[in-house]
Protein backbone atom coordinates (compact mmCIF):
# COMPACT_ATOMS: atom_id res chain seq x y z
CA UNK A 1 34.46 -49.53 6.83
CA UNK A 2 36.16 -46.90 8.82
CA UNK A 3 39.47 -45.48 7.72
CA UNK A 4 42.25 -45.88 10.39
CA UNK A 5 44.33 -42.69 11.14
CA UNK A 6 47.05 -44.16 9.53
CA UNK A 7 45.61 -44.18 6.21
CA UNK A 8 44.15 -40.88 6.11
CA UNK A 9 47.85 -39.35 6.84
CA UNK A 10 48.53 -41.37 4.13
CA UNK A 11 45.62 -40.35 1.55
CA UNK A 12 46.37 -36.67 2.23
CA UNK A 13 50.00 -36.33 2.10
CA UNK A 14 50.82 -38.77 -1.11
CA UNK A 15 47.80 -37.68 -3.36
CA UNK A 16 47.28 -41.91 -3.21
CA UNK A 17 45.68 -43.46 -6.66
CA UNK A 18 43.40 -45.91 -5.12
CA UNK A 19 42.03 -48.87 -6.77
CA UNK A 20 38.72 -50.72 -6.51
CA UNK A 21 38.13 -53.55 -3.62
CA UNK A 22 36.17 -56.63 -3.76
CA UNK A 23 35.40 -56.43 -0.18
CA UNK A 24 36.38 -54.56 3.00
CA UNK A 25 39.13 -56.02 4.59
CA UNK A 26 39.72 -53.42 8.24
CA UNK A 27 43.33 -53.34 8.23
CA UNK A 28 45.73 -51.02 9.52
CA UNK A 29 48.69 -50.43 7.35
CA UNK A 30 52.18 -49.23 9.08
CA UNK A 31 53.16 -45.67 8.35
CA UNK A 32 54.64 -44.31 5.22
CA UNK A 33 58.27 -44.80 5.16
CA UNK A 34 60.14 -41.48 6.92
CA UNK A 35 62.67 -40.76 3.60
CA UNK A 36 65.86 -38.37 3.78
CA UNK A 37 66.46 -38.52 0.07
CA UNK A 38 65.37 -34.88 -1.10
CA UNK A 39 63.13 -36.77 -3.64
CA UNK A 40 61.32 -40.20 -4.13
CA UNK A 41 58.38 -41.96 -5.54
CA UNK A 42 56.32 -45.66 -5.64
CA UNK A 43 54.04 -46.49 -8.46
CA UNK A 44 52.18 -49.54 -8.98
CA UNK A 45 54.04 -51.16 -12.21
CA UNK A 46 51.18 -52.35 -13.67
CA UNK A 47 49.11 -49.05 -13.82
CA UNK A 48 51.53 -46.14 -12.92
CA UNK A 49 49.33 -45.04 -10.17
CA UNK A 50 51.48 -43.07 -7.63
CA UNK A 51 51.37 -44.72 -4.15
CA UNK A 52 54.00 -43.00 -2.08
CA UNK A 53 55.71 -39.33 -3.21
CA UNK A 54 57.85 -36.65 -2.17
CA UNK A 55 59.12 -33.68 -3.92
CA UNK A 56 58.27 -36.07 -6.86
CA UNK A 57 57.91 -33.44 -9.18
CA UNK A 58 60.98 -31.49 -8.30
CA UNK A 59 63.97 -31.05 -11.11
CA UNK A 60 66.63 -33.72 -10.18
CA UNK A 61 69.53 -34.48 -11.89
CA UNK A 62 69.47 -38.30 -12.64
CA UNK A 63 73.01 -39.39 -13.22
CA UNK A 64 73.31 -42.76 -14.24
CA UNK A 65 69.98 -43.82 -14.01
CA UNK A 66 70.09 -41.92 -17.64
CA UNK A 67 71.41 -45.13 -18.89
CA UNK A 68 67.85 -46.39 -18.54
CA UNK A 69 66.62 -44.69 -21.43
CA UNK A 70 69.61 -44.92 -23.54
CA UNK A 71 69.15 -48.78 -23.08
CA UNK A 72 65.41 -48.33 -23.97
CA UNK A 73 66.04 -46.35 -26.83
CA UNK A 74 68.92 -48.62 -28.22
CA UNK A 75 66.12 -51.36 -27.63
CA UNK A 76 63.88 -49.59 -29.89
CA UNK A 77 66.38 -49.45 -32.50
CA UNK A 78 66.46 -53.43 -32.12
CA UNK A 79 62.58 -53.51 -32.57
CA UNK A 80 62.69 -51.49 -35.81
CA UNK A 81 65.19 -53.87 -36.93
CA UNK A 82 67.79 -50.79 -37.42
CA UNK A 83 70.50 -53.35 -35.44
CA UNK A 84 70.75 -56.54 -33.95
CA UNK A 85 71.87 -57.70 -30.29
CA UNK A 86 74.98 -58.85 -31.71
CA UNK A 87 75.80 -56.82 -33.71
CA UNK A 88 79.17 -55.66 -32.92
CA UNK A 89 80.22 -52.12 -32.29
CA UNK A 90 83.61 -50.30 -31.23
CA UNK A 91 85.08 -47.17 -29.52
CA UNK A 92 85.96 -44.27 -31.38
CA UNK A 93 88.78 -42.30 -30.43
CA UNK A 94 86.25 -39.47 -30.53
CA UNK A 95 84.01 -40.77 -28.21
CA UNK A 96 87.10 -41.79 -25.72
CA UNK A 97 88.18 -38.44 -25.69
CA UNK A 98 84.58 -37.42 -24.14
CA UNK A 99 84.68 -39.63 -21.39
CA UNK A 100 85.82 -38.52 -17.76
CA UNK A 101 88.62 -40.67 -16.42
CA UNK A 102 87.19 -41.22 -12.83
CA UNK A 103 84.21 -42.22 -14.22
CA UNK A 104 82.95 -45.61 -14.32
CA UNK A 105 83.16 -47.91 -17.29
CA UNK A 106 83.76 -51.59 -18.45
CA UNK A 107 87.51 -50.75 -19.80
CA UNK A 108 86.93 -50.40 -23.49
CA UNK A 109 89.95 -50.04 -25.11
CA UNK A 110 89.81 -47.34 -28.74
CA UNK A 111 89.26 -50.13 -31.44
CA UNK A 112 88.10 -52.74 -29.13
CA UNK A 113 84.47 -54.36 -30.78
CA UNK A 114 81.38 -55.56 -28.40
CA UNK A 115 78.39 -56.74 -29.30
CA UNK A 116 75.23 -54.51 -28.53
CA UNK A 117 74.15 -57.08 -26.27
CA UNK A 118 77.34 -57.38 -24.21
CA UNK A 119 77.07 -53.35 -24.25
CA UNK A 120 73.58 -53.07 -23.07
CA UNK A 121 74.79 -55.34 -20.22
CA UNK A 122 78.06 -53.63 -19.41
CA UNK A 123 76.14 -50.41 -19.67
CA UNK A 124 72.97 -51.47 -17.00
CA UNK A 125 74.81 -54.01 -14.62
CA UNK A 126 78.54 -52.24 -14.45
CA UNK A 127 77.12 -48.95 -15.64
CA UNK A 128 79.66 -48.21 -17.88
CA UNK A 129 79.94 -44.53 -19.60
CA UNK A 130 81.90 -46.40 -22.67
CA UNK A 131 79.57 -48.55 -23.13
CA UNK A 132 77.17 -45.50 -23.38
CA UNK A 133 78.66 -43.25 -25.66
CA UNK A 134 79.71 -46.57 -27.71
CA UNK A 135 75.79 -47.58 -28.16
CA UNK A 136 74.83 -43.85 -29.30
CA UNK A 137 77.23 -43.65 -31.68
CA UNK A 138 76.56 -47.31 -33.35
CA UNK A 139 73.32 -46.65 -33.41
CA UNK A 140 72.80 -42.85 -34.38
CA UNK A 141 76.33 -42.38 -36.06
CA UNK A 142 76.75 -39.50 -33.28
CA UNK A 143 76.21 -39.42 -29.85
CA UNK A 144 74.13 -35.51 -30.64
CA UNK A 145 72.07 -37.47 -32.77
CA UNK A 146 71.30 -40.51 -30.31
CA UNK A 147 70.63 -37.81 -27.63
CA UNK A 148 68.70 -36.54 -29.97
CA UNK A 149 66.57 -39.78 -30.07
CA UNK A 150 66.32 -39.81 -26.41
CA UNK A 151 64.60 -36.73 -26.60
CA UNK A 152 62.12 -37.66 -28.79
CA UNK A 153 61.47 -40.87 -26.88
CA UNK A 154 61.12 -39.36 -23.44
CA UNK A 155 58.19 -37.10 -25.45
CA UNK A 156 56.76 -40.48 -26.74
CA UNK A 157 55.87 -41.73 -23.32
CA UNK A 158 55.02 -38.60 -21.89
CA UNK A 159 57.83 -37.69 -19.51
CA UNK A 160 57.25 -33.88 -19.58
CA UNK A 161 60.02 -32.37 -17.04
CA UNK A 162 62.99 -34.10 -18.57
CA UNK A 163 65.35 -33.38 -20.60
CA UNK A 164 68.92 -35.08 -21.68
CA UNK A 165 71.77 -33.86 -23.05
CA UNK A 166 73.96 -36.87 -22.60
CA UNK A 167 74.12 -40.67 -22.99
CA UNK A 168 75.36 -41.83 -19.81
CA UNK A 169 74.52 -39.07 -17.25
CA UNK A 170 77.64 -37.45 -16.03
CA UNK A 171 76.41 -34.10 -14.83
CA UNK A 172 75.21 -31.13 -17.21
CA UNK A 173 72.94 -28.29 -15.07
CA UNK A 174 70.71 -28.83 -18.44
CA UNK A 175 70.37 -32.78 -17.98
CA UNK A 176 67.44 -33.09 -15.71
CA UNK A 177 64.25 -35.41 -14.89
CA UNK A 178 61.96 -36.02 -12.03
CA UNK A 179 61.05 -38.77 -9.79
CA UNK A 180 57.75 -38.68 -11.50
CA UNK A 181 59.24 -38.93 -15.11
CA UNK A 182 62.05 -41.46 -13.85
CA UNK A 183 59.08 -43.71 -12.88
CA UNK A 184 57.47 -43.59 -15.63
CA UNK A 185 60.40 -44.29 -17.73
CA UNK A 186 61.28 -47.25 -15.30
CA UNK A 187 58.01 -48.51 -15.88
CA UNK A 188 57.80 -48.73 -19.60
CA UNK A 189 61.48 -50.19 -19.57
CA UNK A 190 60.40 -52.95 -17.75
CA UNK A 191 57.97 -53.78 -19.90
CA UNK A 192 61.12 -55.23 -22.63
CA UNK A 193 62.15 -58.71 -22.14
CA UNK A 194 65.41 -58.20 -22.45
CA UNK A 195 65.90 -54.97 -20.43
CA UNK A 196 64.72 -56.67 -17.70
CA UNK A 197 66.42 -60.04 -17.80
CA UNK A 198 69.41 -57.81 -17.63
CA UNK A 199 68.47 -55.63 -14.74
CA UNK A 200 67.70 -58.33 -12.61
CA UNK A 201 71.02 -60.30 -12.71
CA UNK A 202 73.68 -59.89 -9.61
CA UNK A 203 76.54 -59.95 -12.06
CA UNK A 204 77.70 -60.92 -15.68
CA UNK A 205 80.51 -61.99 -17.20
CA UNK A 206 81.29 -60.01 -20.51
CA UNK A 207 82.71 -62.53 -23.60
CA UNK A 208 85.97 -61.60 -24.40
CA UNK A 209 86.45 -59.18 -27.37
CA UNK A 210 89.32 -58.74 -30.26
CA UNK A 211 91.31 -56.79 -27.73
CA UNK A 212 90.00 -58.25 -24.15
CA UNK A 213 89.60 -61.48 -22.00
CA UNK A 214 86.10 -62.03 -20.49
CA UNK A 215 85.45 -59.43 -18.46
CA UNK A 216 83.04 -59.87 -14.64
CA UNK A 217 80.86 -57.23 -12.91
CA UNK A 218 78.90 -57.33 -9.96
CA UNK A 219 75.72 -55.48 -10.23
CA UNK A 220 75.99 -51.99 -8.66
CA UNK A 221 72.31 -52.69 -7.85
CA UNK A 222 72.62 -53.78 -4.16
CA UNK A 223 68.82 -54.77 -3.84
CA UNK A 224 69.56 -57.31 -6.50
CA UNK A 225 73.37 -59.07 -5.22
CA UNK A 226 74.51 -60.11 -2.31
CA UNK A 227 78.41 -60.31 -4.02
CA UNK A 228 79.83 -56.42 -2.58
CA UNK A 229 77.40 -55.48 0.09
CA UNK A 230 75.06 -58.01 1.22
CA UNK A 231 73.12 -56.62 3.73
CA UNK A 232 71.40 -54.12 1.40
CA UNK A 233 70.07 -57.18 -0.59
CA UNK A 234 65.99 -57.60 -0.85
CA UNK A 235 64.96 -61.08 -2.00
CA UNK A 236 62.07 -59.42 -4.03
CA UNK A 237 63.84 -57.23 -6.19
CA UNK A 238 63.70 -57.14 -9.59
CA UNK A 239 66.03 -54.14 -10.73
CA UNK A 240 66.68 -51.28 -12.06
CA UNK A 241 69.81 -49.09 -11.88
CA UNK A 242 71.89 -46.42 -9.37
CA UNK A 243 73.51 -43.49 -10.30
CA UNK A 244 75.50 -40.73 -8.16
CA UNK A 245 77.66 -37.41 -8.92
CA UNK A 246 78.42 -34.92 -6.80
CA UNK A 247 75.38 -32.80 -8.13
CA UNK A 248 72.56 -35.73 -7.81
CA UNK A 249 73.68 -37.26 -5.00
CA UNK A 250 72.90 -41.40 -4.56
CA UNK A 251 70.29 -41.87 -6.38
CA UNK A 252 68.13 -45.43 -7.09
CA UNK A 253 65.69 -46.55 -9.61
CA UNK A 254 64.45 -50.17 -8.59
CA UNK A 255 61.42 -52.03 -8.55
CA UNK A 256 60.20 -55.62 -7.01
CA UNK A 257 57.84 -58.21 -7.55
CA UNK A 258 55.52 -60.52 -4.97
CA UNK A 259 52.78 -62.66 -4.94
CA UNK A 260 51.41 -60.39 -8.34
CA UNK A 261 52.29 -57.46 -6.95
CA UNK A 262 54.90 -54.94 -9.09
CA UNK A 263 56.13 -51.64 -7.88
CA UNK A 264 58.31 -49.58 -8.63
CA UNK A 265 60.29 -46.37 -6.10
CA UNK A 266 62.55 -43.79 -7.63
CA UNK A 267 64.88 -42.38 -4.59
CA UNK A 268 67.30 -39.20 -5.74
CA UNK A 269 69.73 -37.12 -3.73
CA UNK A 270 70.26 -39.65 -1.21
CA UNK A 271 73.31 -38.94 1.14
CA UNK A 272 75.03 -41.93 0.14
CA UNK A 273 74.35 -45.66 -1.21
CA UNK A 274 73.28 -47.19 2.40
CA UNK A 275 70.55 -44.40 2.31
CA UNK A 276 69.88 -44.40 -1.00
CA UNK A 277 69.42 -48.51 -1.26
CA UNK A 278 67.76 -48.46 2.64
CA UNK A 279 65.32 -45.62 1.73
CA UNK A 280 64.33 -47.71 -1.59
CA UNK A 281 64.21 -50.95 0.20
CA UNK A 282 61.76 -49.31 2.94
CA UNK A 283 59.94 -48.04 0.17
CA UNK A 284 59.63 -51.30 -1.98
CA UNK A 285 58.17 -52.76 0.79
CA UNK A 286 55.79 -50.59 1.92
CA UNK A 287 54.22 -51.11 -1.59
CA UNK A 288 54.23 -55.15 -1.40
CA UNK A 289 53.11 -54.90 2.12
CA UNK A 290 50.53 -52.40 2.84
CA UNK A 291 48.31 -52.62 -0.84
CA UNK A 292 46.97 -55.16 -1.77
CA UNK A 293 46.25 -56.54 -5.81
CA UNK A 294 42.93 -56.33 -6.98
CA UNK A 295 41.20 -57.85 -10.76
CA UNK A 296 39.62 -55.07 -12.24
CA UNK A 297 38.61 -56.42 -15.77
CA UNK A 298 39.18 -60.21 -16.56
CA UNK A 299 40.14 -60.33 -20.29
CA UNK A 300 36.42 -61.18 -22.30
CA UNK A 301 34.62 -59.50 -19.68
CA UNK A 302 31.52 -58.23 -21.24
CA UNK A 303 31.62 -54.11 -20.39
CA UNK A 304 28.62 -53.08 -22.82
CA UNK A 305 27.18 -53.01 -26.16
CA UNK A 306 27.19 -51.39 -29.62
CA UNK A 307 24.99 -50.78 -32.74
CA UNK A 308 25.79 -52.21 -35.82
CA UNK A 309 25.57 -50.94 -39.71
CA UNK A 310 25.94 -52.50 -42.84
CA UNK A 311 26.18 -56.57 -41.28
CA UNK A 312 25.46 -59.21 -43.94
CA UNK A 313 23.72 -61.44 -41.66
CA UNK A 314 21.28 -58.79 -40.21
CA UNK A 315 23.38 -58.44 -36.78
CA UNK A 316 22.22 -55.02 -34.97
CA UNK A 317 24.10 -55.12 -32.04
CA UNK A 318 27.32 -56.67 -30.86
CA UNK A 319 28.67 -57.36 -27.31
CA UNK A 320 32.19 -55.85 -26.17
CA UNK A 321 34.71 -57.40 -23.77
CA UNK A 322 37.59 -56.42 -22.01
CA UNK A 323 40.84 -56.80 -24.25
CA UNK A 324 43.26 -57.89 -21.63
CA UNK A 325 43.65 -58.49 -17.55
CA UNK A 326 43.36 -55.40 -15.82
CA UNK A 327 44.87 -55.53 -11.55
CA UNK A 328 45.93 -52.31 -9.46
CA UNK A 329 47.07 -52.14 -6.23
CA UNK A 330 44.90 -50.51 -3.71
CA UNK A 331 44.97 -49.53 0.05
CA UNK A 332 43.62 -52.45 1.73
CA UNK A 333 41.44 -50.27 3.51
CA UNK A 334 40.05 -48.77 1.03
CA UNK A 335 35.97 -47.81 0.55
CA UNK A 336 34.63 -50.40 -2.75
CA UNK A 337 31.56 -47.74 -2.93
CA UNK A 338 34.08 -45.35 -3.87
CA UNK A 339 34.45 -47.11 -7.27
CA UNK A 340 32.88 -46.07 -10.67
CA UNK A 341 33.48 -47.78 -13.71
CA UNK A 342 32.84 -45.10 -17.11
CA UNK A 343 32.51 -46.87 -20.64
CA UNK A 344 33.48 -45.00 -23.46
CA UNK A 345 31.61 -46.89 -26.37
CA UNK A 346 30.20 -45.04 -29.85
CA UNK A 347 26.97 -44.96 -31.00
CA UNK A 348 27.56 -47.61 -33.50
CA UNK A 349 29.92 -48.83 -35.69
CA UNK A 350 30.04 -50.03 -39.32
CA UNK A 351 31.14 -53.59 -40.55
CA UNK A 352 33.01 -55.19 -41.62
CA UNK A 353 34.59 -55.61 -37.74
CA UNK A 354 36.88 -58.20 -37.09
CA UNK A 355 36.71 -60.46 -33.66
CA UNK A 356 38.94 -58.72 -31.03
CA UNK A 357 38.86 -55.03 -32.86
CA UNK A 358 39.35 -52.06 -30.55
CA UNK A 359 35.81 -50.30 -30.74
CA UNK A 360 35.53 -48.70 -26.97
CA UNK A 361 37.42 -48.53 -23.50
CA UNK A 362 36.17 -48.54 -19.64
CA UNK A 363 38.04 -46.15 -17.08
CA UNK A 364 38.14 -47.32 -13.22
CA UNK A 365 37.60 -44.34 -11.41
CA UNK A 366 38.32 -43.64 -7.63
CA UNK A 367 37.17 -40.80 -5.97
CA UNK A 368 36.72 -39.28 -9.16
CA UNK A 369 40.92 -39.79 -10.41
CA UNK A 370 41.13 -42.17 -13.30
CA UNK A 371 42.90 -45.23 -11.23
CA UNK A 372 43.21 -47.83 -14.74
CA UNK A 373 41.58 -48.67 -18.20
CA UNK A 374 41.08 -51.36 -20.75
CA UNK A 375 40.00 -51.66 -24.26
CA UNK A 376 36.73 -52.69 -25.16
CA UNK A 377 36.80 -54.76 -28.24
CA UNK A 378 34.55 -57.02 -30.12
CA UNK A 379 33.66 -60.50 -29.25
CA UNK A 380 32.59 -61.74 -32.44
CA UNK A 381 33.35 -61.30 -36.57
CA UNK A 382 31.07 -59.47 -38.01
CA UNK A 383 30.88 -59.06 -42.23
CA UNK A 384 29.66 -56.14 -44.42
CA UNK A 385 26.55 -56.59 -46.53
CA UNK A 386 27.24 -56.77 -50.26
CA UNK A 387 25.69 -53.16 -50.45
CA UNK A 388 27.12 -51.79 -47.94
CA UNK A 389 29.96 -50.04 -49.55
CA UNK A 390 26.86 -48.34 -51.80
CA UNK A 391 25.48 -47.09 -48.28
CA UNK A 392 28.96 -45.98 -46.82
CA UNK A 393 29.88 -43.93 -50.06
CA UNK A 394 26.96 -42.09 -49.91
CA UNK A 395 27.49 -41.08 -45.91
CA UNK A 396 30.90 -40.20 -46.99
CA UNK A 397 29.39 -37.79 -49.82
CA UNK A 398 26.81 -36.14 -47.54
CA UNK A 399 29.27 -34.95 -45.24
CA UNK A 400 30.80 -32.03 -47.78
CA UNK A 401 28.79 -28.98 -47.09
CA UNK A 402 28.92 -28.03 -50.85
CA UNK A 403 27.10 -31.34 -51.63
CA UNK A 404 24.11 -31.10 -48.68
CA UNK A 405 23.69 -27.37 -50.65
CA UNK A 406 23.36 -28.81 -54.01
CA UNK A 407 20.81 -31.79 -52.35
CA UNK A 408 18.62 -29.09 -50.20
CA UNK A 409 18.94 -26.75 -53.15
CA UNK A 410 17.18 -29.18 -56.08
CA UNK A 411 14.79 -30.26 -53.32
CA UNK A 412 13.76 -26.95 -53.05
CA UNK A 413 13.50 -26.11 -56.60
CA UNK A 414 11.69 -29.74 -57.13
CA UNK A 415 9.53 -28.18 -54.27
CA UNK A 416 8.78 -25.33 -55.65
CA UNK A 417 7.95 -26.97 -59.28
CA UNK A 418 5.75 -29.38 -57.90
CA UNK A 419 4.36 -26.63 -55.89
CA UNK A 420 3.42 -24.18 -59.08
CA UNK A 421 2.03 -27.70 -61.09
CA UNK A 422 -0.50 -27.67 -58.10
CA UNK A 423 -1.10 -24.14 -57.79
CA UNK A 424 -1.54 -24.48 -61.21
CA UNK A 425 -3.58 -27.42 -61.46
CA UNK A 426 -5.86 -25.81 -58.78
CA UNK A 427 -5.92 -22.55 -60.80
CA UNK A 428 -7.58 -24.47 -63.88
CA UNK A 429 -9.95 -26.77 -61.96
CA UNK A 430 -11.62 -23.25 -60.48
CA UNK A 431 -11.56 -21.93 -63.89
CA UNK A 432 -13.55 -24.57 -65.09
CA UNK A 433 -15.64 -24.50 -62.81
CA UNK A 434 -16.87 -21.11 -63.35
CA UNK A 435 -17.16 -21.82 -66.90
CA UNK A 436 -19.74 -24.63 -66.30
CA UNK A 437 -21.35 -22.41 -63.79
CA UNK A 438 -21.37 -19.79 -66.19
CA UNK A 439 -22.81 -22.52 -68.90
CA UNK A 440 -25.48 -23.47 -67.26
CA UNK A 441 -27.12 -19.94 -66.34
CA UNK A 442 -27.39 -19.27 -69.51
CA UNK A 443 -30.59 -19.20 -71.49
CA UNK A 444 -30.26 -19.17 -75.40
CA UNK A 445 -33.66 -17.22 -76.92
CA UNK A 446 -36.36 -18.67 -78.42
CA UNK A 447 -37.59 -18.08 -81.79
């Protein structure tokens, strides 16, 4: 199938992660989307594989699209059962000494208790720099220490040109990301229930509080509510957050959905919100529109084979299937031959092994760049013979060097002994020999 100009503009300017193609479909996709924001990226949500990029791995400052990881790390803390979503918290007259007056916020008063979940939402829909600085210090007693944590977690998930210094993103020249690392973030954010039943919502109304009626925010997500600005809506959005200062500029994290599909565009240093919610809508769509979804593993998928120790029942060799669904977007025209599939599977494995245990994984490759991957795990149950811990004990032994020396050193000395007793035992057979031979020459005299 021959690649359209189009596409090979494409391919060469935004380093594309392809995916694998059931069949050739000749179709020519419109043109990337022309974008003024200084720097912007699309991945596919399901694998992270970059689509669309520019300046992508340039030092931005985020603003409050910070707010996505402090929601994701005060998520965590939920998770680890270290807090609860309601769980109330208030603001310190600390922390409201912190905050800049002009920026925004949901209007907590000093004293005034909301629950983590009505914070999370005041902090992601109204983007609220109280509701920040309120979360980090519920959680992590300080906000240093909850920045701290935000550190740590943007390490965890491998965002490696980002670093924070605050909870809520007002600007600091040593609070930085990347488009690339923004994505990413975005991406494993969305993968939380209740982040993203929160960042889809067009507004919320806030339960009123010990010093506060109910409280109601529009989302300052356009792509998501029609309620201030309607003609930046997109009917397929699904999120995420905005953020601006004088020093990053408009910037937009947001993602959409359709017909399977799930992508994700980071736009920063837009020159204001109709760019930066335009640019991000073009961008959206050029995902949903010009790739198309493709099955790359079907969960129980059989992807290989391993051999088996130490199985009760006499079982040598057990099948291994894909652990989950695996679908990537892909140019739609894109070549299929192009497509290698690379199992990484051991030699063989010991029992006992459970049904469904992790024992390998299969990369999809394109081109040679890694495009997705699934586990490999076991499709049946598989028990250890009654002997077998005899067997693995002793394969745990050999592999000290100091015990293989004592082994190799008695078999040489048992070598050697059994050596000399032949040696020896040859020695006397010849010396008897000559004796007879000796015997029978002679000739005794005769009287």
């Amino acid at each position: 199938m021959k690649k359209t100009k189009a596409f090979a503009r494409v391919f060469a300017a935004s380093l594309l992660a392809f995916v694998t193609i059931i069949g050739s479909i000749n179709i020519t996709y419109a043109e990337k989307p022309q974008i003024t924001a200084t720097a912007a990226i699309l991945i596919d949500a399901q694998t992270g594989n970059v689509l669309y990029e520019k300046n992508a791995e340039k030092k931005m400052y985020p603003a409050s699209t910070t707010k996505i990881m402090t929601a994701l790390v005060a998520l965590d803390a939920v998770k680890n059962q270290e807090i609860s979503l309601e769980q109330p918290l208030g603001l310190s007259d600390a922390a409201f000494k912190t905050l800049d007056a002009d920026g925004s916020s949901i209007a907590l008063k000093v004293g005034e208790k909301m629950t983590l979940k009505g914070l999370l939402e005041g902090l992601l829909i109204a983007s609220g720099n109280d509701a920040a600085v309120v979360i980090a210090e519920g959680i992590s007693g300080t906000t240093q220490q909850f920045v701290q944590r935000m550190n740590e977690k943007a390490a965890e998930i491998g965002l490696e040109d980002t670093v924070f210094k605050n909870p809520h993103g007002l600007h600091d020249e040593e609070h930085y990301t990347t488009a690339k690392d923004m994505a990413r973030l975005a991406q494993v954010a969305m993968q939380d229930a209740t982040f993203r039943s929160i960042v889809e919502c067009a507004h919320i109304y806030l339960p009123a509080t010990n010093m506060s009626d109910q409280r109601y925010f529009i989302n300052t997500n356009n792509l998501v509510s029609r309620m201030r600005y309607p003609y930046y809506y997109y009917d397929k959005a699904t999120g995420i957050k905005t953020g601006s200062t004088d020093a990053a500029g408009y910037c937009l994290v947001s993602s959409a959905e359709d017909k399977g599909k799930s992508v994700i565009a980071v736009v920063f240093d837009a020159e204001d919100i109709a760019v930066s919610h335009n640019e991000s809508k073009a961008i959206l769509e050029h995902g949903l529109t010009d790739f198309a979804l493709t099955q790359l593993a079907k969960r129980d998928e059989i992807f290989g084979e391993v051999k088996v120790k130490q199985a009760a029942d006499g079982t040598d060799h057990i099948l291994l299937s894909a652990k989950n669904d695996l679908a990537a977007l892909f140019a739609k025209n894109a070549d299929p031959e192009k497509i290698e599939v690379v199992c990484e599977i051991p030699e063989k494995v010991r029992a006992p092994i459970s049904s469904g245990q992790t024992i390998g994984k299969a990369e999809f490759l394109y081109e040679g760049k890694k495009v997705g991957e699934v586990e490999l795990c076991s499709t049946v149950e598989i028990k250890r013979h009654f002997l077998g811990f005899i067997s693995t004990f002793f394969e745990w032994l050999w592999n000290f060097k100091a015990v293989k020396f004592v082994v190799f050193t008695a078999l040489a000395l048992v070598v050697a002994f059994v050596g000399l007793i032949i040696i020896g035992f040859y020695r006397a057979i010849k010396k008897s020999k000559r004796k007879k031979r000796r015997q029978n020459r002679y000739n005794p005299p005769r009287y």
